[in-house]
N, C-alpha and C. Protein backbone atom coordinates (compact mmCIF):
# COMPACT_ATOMS: atom_id res chain seq x y z
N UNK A 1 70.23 136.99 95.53
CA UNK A 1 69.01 136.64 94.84
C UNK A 1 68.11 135.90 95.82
N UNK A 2 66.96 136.03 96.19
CA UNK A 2 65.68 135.41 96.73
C UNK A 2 65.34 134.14 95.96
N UNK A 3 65.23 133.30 97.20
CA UNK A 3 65.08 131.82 96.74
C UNK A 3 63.51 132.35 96.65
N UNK A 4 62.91 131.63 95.62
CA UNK A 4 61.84 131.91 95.29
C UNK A 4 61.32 129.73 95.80
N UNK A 5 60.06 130.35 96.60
CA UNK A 5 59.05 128.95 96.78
C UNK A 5 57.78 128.48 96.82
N UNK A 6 57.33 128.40 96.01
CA UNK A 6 56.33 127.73 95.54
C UNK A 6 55.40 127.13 96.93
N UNK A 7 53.93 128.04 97.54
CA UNK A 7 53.63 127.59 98.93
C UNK A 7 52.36 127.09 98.03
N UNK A 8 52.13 126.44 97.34
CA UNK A 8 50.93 125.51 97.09
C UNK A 8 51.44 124.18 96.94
N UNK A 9 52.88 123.95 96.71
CA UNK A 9 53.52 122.32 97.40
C UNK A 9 53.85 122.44 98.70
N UNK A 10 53.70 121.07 99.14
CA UNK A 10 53.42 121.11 100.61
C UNK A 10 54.93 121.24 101.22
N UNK A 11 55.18 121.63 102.12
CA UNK A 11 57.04 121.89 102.33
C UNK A 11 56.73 120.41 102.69
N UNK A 12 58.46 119.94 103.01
CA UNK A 12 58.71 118.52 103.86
C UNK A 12 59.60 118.90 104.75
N UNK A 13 59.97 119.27 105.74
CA UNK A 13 60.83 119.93 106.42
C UNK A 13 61.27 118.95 107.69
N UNK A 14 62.67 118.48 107.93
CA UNK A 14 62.82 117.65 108.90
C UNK A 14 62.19 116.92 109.77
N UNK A 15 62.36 116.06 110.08
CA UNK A 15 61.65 115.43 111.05
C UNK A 15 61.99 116.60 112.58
N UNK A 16 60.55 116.87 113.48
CA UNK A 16 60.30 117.80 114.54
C UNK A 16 60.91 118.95 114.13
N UNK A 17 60.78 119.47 113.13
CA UNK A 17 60.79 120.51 113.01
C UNK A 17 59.10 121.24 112.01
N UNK A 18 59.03 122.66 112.10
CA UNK A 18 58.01 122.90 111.23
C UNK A 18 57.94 124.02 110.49
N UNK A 19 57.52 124.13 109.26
CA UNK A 19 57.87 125.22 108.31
C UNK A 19 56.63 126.55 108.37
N UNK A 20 57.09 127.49 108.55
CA UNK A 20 56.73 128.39 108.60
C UNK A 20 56.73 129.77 107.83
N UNK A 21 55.56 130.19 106.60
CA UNK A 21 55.77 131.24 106.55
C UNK A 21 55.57 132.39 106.83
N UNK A 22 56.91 133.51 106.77
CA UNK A 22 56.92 134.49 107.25
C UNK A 22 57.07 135.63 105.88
N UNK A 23 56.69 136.94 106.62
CA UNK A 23 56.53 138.44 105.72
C UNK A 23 57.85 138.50 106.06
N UNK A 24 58.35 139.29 104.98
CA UNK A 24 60.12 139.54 105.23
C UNK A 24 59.77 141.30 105.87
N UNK A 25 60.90 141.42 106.57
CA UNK A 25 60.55 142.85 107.83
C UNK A 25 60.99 143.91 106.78
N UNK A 26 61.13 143.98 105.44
CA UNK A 26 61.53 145.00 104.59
C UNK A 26 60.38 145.35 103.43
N UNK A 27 59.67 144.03 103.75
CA UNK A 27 58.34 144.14 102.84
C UNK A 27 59.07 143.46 101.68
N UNK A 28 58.29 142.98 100.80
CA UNK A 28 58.57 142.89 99.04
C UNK A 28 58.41 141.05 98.87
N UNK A 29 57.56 140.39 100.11
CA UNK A 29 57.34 138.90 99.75
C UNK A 29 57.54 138.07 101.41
N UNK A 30 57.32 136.88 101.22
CA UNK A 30 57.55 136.11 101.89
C UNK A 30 58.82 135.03 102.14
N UNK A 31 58.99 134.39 102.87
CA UNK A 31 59.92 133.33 102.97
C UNK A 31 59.59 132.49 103.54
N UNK A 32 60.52 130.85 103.78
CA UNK A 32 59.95 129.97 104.68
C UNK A 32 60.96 129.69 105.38
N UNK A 33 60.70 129.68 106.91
CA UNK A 33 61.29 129.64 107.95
C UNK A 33 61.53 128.07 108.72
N UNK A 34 62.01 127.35 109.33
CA UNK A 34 62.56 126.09 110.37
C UNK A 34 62.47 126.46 111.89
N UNK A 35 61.35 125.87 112.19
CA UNK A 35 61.59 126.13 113.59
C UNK A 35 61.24 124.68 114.26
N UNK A 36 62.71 123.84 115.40
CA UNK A 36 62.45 122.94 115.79
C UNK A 36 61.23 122.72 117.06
N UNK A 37 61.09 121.69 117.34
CA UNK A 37 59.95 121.47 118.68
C UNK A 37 60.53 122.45 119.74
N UNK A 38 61.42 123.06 120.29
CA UNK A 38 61.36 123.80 121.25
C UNK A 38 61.52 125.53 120.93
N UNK A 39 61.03 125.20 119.36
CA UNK A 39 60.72 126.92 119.23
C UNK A 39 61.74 127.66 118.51
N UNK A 40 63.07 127.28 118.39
CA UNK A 40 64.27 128.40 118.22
C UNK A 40 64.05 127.72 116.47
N UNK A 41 64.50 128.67 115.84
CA UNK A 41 64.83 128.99 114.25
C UNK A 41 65.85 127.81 113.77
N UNK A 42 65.98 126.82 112.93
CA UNK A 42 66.76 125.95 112.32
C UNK A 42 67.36 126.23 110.92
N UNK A 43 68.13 125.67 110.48
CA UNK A 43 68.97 126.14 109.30
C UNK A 43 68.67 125.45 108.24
N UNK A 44 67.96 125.89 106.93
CA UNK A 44 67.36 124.56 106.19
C UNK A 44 69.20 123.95 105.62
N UNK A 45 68.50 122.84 105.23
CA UNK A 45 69.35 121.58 104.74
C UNK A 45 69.24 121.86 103.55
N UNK A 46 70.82 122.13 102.90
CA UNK A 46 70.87 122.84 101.51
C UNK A 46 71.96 121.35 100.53
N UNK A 47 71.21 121.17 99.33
CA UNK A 47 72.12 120.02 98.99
C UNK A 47 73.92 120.81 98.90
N UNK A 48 74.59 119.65 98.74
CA UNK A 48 75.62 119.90 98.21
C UNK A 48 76.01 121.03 96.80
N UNK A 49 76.44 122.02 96.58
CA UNK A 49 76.67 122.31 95.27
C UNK A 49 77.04 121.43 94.01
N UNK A 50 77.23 121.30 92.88
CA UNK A 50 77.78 120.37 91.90
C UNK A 50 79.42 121.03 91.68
N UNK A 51 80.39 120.64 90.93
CA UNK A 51 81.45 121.42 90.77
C UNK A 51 81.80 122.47 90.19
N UNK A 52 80.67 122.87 88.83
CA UNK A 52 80.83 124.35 88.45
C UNK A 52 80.43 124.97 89.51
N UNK A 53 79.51 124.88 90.42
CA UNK A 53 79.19 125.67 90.82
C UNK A 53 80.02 126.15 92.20
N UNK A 54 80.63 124.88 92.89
CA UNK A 54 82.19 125.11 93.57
C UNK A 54 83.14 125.91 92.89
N UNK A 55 83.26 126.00 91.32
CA UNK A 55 84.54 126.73 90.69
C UNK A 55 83.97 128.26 91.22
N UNK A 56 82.81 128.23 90.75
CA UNK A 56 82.16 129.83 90.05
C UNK A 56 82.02 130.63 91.75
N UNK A 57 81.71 130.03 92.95
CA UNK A 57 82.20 130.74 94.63
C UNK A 57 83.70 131.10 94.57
N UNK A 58 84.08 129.90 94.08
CA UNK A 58 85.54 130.32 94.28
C UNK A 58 86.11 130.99 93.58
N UNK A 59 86.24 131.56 92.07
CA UNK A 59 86.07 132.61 91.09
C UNK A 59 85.95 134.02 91.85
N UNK A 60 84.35 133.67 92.56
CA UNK A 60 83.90 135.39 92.75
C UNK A 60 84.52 135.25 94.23
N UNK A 61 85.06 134.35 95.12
CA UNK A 61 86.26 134.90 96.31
C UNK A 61 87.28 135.08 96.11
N UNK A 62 87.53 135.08 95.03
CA UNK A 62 89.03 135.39 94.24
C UNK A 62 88.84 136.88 93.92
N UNK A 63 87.92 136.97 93.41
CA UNK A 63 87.91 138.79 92.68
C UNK A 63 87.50 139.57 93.84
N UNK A 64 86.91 139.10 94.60
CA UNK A 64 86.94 140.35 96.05
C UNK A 64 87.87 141.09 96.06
N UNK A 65 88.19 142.25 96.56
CA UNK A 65 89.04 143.00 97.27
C UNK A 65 89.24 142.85 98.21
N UNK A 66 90.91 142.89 98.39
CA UNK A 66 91.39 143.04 99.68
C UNK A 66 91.05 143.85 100.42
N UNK A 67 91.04 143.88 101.82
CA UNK A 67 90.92 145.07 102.89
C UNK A 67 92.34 145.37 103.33
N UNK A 68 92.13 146.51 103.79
CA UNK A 68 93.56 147.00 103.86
C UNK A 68 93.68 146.38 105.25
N UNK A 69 95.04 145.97 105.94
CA UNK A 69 95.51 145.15 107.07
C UNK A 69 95.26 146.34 108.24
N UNK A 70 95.68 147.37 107.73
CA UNK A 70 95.92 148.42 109.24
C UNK A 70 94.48 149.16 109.30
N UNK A 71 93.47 149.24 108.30
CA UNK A 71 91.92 150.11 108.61
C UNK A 71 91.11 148.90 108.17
N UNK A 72 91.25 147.84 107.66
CA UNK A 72 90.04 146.90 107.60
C UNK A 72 89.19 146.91 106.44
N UNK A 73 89.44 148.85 105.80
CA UNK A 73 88.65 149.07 104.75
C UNK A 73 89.37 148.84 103.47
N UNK A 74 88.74 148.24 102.22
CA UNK A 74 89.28 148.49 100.98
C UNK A 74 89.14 149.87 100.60
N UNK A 75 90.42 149.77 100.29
CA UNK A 75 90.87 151.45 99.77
C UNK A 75 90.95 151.54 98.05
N UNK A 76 91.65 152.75 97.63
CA UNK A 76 91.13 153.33 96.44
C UNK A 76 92.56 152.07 95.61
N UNK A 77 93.83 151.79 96.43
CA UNK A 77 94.93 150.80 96.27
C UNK A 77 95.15 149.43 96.40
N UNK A 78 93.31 149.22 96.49
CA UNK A 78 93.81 147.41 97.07
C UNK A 78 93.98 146.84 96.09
N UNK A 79 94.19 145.58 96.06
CA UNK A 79 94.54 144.76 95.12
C UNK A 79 93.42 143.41 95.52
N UNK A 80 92.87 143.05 94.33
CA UNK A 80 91.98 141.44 94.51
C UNK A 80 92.22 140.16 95.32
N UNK A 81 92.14 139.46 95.68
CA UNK A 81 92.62 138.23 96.74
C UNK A 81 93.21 137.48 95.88
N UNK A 82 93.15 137.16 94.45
CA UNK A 82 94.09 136.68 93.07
C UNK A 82 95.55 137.25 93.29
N UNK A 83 95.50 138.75 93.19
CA UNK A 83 96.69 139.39 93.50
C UNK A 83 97.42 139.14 94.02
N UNK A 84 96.80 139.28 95.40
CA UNK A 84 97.83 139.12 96.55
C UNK A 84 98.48 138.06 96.62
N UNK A 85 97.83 136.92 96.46
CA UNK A 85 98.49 135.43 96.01
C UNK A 85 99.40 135.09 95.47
N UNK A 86 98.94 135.65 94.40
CA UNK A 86 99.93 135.93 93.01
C UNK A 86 101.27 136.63 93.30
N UNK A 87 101.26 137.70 94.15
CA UNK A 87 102.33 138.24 95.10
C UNK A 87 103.21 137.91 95.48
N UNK A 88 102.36 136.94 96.50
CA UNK A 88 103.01 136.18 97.69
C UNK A 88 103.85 134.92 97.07
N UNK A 89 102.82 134.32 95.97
CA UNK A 89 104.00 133.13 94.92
C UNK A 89 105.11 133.45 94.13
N UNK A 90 104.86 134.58 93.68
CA UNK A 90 105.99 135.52 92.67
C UNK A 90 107.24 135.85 93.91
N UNK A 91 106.72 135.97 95.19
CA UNK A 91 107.96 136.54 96.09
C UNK A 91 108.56 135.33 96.07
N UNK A 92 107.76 134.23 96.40
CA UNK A 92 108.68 132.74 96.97
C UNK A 92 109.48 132.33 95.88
N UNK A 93 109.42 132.58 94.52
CA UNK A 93 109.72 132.25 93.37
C UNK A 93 110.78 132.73 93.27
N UNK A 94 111.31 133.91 93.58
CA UNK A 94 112.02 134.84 93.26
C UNK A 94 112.95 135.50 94.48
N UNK A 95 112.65 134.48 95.75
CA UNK A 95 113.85 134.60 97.00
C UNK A 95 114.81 134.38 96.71
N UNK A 96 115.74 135.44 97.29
CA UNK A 96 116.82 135.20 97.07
C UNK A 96 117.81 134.08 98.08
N UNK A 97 116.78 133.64 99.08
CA UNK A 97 117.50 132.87 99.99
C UNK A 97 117.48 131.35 99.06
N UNK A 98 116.79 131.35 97.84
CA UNK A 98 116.70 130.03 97.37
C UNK A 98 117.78 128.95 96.80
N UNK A 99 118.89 129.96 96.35
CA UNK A 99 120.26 129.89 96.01
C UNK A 99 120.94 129.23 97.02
N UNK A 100 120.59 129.58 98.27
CA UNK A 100 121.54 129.26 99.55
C UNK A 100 121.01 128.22 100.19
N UNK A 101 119.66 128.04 100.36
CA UNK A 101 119.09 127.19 101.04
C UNK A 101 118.13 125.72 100.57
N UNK A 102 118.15 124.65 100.63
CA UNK A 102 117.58 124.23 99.58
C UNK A 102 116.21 123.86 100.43
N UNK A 103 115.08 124.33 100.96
CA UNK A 103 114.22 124.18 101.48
C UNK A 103 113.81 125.46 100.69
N UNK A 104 114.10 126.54 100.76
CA UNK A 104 113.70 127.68 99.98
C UNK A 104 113.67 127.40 98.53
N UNK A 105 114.84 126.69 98.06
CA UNK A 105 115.12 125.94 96.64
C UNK A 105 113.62 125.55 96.03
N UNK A 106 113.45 125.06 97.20
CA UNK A 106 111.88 123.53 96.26
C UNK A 106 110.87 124.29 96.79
N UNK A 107 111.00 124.87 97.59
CA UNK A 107 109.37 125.95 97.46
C UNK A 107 109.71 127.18 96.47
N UNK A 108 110.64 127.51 96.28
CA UNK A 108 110.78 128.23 94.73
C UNK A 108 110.34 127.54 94.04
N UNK A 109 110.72 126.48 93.86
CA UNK A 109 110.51 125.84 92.12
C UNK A 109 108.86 125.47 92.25
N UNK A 110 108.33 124.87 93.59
CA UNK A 110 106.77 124.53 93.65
C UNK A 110 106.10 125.71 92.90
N UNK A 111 106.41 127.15 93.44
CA UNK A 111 105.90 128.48 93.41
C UNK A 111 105.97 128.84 91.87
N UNK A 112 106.93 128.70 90.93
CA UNK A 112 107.28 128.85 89.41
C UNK A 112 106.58 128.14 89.02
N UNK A 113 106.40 126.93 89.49
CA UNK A 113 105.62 125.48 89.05
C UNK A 113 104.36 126.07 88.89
N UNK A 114 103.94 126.57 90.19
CA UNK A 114 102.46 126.86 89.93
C UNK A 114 101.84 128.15 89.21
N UNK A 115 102.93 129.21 89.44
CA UNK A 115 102.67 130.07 88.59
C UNK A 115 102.31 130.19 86.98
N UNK A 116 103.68 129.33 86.35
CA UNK A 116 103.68 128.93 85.14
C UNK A 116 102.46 128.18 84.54
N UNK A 117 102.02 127.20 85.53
CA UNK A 117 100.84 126.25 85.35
C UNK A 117 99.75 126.73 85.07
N UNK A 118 99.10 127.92 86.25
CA UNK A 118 98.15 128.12 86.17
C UNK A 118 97.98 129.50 85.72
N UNK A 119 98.88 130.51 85.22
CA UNK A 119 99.08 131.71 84.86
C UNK A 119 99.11 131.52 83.18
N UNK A 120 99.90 130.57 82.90
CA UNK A 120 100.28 130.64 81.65
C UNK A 120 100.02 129.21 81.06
N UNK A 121 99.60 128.27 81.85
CA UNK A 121 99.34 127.04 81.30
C UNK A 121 100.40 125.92 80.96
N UNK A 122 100.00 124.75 80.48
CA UNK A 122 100.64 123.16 80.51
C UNK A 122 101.26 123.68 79.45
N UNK A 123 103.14 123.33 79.56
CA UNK A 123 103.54 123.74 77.99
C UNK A 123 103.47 122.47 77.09
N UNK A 124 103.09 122.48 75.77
CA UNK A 124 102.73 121.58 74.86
C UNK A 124 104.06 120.67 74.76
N UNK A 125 103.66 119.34 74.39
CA UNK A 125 104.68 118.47 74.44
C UNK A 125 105.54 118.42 73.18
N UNK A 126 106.92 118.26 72.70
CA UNK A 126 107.67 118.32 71.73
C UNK A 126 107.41 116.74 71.08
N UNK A 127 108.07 116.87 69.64
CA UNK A 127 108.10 115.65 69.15
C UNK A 127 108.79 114.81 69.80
N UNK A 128 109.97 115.24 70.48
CA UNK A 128 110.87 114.12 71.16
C UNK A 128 110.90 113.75 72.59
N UNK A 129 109.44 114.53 73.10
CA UNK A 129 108.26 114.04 74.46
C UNK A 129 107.93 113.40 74.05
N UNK A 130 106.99 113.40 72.67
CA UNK A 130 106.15 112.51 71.93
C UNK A 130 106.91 111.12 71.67
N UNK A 131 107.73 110.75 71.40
CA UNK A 131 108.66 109.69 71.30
C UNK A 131 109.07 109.20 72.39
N UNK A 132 109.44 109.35 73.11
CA UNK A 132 110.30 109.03 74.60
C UNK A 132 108.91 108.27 74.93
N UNK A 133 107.92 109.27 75.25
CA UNK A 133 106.65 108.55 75.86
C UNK A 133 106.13 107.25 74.95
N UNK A 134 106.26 106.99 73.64
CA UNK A 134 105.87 105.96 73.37
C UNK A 134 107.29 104.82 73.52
N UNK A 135 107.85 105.22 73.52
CA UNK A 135 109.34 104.03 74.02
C UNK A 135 108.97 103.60 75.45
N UNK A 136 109.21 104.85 76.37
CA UNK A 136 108.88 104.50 77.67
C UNK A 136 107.41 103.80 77.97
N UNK A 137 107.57 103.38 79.34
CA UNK A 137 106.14 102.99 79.99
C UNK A 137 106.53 100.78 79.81
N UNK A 138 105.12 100.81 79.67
CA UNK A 138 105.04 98.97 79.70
C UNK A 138 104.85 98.45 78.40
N UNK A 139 105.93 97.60 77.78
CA UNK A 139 105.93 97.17 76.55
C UNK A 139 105.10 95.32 76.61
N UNK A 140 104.52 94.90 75.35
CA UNK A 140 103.92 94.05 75.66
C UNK A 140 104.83 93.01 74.53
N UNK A 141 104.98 91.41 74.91
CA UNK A 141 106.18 91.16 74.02
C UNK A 141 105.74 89.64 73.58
N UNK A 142 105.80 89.22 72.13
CA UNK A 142 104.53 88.18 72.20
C UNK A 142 105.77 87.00 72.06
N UNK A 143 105.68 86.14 72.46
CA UNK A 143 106.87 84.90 72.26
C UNK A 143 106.10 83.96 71.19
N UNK A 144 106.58 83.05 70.58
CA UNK A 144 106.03 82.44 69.62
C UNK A 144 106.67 81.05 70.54
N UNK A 145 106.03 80.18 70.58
CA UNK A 145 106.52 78.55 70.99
C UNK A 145 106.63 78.64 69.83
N UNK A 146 108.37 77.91 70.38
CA UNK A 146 109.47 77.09 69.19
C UNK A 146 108.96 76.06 68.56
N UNK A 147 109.17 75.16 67.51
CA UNK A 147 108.62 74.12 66.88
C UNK A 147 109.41 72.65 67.66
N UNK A 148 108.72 72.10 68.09
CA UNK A 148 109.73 71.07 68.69
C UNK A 148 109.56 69.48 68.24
N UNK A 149 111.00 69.02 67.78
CA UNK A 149 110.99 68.08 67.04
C UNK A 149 109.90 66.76 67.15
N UNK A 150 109.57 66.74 67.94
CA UNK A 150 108.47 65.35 68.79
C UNK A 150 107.70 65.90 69.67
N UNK A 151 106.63 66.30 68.63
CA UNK A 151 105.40 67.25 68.93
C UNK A 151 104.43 66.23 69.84
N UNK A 152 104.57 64.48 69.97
CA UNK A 152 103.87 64.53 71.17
C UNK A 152 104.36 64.34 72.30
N UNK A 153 103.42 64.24 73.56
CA UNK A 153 103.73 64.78 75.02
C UNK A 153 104.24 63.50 75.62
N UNK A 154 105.31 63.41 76.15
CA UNK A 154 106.12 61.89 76.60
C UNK A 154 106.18 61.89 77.98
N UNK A 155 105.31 60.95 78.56
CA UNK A 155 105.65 60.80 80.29
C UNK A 155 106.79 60.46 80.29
N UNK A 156 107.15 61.16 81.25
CA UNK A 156 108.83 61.18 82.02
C UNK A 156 108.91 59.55 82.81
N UNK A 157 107.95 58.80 83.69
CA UNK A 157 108.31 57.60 83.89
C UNK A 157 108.34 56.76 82.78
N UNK A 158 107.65 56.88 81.39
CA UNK A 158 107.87 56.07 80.30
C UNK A 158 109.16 56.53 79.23
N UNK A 159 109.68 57.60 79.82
CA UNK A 159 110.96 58.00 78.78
C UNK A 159 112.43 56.67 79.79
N UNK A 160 112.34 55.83 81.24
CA UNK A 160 113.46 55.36 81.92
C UNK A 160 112.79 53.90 81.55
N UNK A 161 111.85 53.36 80.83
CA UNK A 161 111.35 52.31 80.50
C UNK A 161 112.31 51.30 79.61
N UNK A 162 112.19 50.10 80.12
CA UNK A 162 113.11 49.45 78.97
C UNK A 162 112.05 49.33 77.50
N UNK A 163 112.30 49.35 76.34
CA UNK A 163 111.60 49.15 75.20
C UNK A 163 110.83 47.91 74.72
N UNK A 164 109.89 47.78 74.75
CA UNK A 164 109.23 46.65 74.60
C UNK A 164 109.88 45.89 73.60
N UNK A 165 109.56 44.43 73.75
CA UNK A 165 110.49 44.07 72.50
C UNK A 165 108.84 43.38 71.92
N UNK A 166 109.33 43.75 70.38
CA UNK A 166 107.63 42.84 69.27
C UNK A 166 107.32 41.48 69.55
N UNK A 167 106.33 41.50 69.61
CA UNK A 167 105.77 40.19 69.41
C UNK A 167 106.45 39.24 68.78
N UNK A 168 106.39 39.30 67.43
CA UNK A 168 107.02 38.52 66.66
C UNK A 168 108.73 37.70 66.53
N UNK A 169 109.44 38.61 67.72
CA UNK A 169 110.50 38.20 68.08
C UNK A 169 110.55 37.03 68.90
N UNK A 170 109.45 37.16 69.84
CA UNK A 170 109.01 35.83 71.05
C UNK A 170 108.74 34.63 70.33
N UNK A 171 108.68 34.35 68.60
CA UNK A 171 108.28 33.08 68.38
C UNK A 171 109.37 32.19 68.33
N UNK A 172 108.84 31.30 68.48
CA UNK A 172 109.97 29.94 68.33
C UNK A 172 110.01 29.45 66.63
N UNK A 173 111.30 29.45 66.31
CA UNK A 173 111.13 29.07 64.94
C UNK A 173 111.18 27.62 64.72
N UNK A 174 110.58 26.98 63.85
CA UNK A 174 110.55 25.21 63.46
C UNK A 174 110.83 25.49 61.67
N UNK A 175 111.60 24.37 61.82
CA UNK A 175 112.63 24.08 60.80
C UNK A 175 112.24 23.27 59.87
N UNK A 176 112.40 22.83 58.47
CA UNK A 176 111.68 21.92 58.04
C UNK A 176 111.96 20.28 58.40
N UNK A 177 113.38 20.12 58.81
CA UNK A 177 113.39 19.09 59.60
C UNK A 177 112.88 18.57 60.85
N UNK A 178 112.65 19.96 61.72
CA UNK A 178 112.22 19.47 62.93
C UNK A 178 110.47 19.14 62.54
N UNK A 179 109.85 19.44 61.83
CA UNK A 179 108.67 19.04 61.20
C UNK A 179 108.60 17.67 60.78
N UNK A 180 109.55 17.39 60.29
CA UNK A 180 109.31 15.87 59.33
C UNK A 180 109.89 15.05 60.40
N UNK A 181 110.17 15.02 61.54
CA UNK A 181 110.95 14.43 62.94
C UNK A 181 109.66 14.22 63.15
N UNK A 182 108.76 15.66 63.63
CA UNK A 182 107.63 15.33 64.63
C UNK A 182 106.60 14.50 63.82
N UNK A 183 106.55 14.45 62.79
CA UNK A 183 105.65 13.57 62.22
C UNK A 183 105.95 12.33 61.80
N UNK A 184 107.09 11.90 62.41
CA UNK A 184 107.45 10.40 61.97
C UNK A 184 107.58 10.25 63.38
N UNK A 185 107.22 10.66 64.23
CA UNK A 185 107.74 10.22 65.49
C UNK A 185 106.03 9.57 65.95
């Protein structure tokens, strides 16, 4: 498809470089061309794609046809670049050296892995996935502080203290005799 551009906005085209348009040599419109300060043709600066649009290249390099290995040409027998893949994972899957060897073992099972995955999809989880997974993982566990008999907070140098003794113990007691002494005296 022809990028179509709009020549009544002004291009902005790199710094020392300058935009140029040209007649296309087949006829049917114009284009705009990059050419730096010493003349030779430059490559415009194309953003990044977004990710559909990464899937949807890679989609249509998937459905290509193979070329055949020994003429180069796709023939009336090729098979898509999906195929061949698909082939080549189904063989590793299905070696028979996998039994014997366990390096062949785990690229079998990668190869089933991925086949299954992406051929046939994530198999749905059972009720007793469903369970396991909520048992398993990080449990959160709430403790309750105990009730403790002498709820207030006691400094540890005032718990080795001797006990004050009351006031009222320090008095000196007077007697009714020692009264009637001091006043006859």
């Amino acid at each position: 498809m022809a990028e179509q551009v709009d020549l009544t906005k002004p291009l902005n085209p790199p710094d020392g470089t300058t935009a140029i348009v040209v007649k296309n040599p087949k006829g049917g419109g114009t284009s705009v061309r990059l050419k730096d300060d010493k003349g030779r043709f430059v490559r415009k600066q194309r953003p990044m794609p977004d990710g559909r649009e990464i899937k949807r290249i890679g989609r249509m390099e998937l459905m290509k046809m193979e070329a055949d290995p020994e003429t180069g040409k796709i023939t009336k027998g090729s098979k898509r670049k999906f195929q061949v893949i698909f082939d080549n994972m189904y063989g590793i899957a299905t070696n028979p050296l996998a039994q014997t060897d366990a390096k062949y073992a785990a690229a079998s099972k990668q190869a089933a892995d991925w086949i299954m995955l992406n051929f046939i999809g994530k198999p749905s989880e059972t009720d007793e996935d469903k369970e396991d997974n909520k048992l398993a993982g990080i449990k959160f566990v709430l403790i309750q502080q105990p009730d403790i008999m002498h709820k207030e907070v006691v400094d540890v140098e005032d718990r080795f203290k001797e006990p004050e003794k009351p006031s009222f113990i320090d008095v000196e007691f007077v007697t009714a005799k020692d009264s009637d002494a001091e006043k006859n005296s």
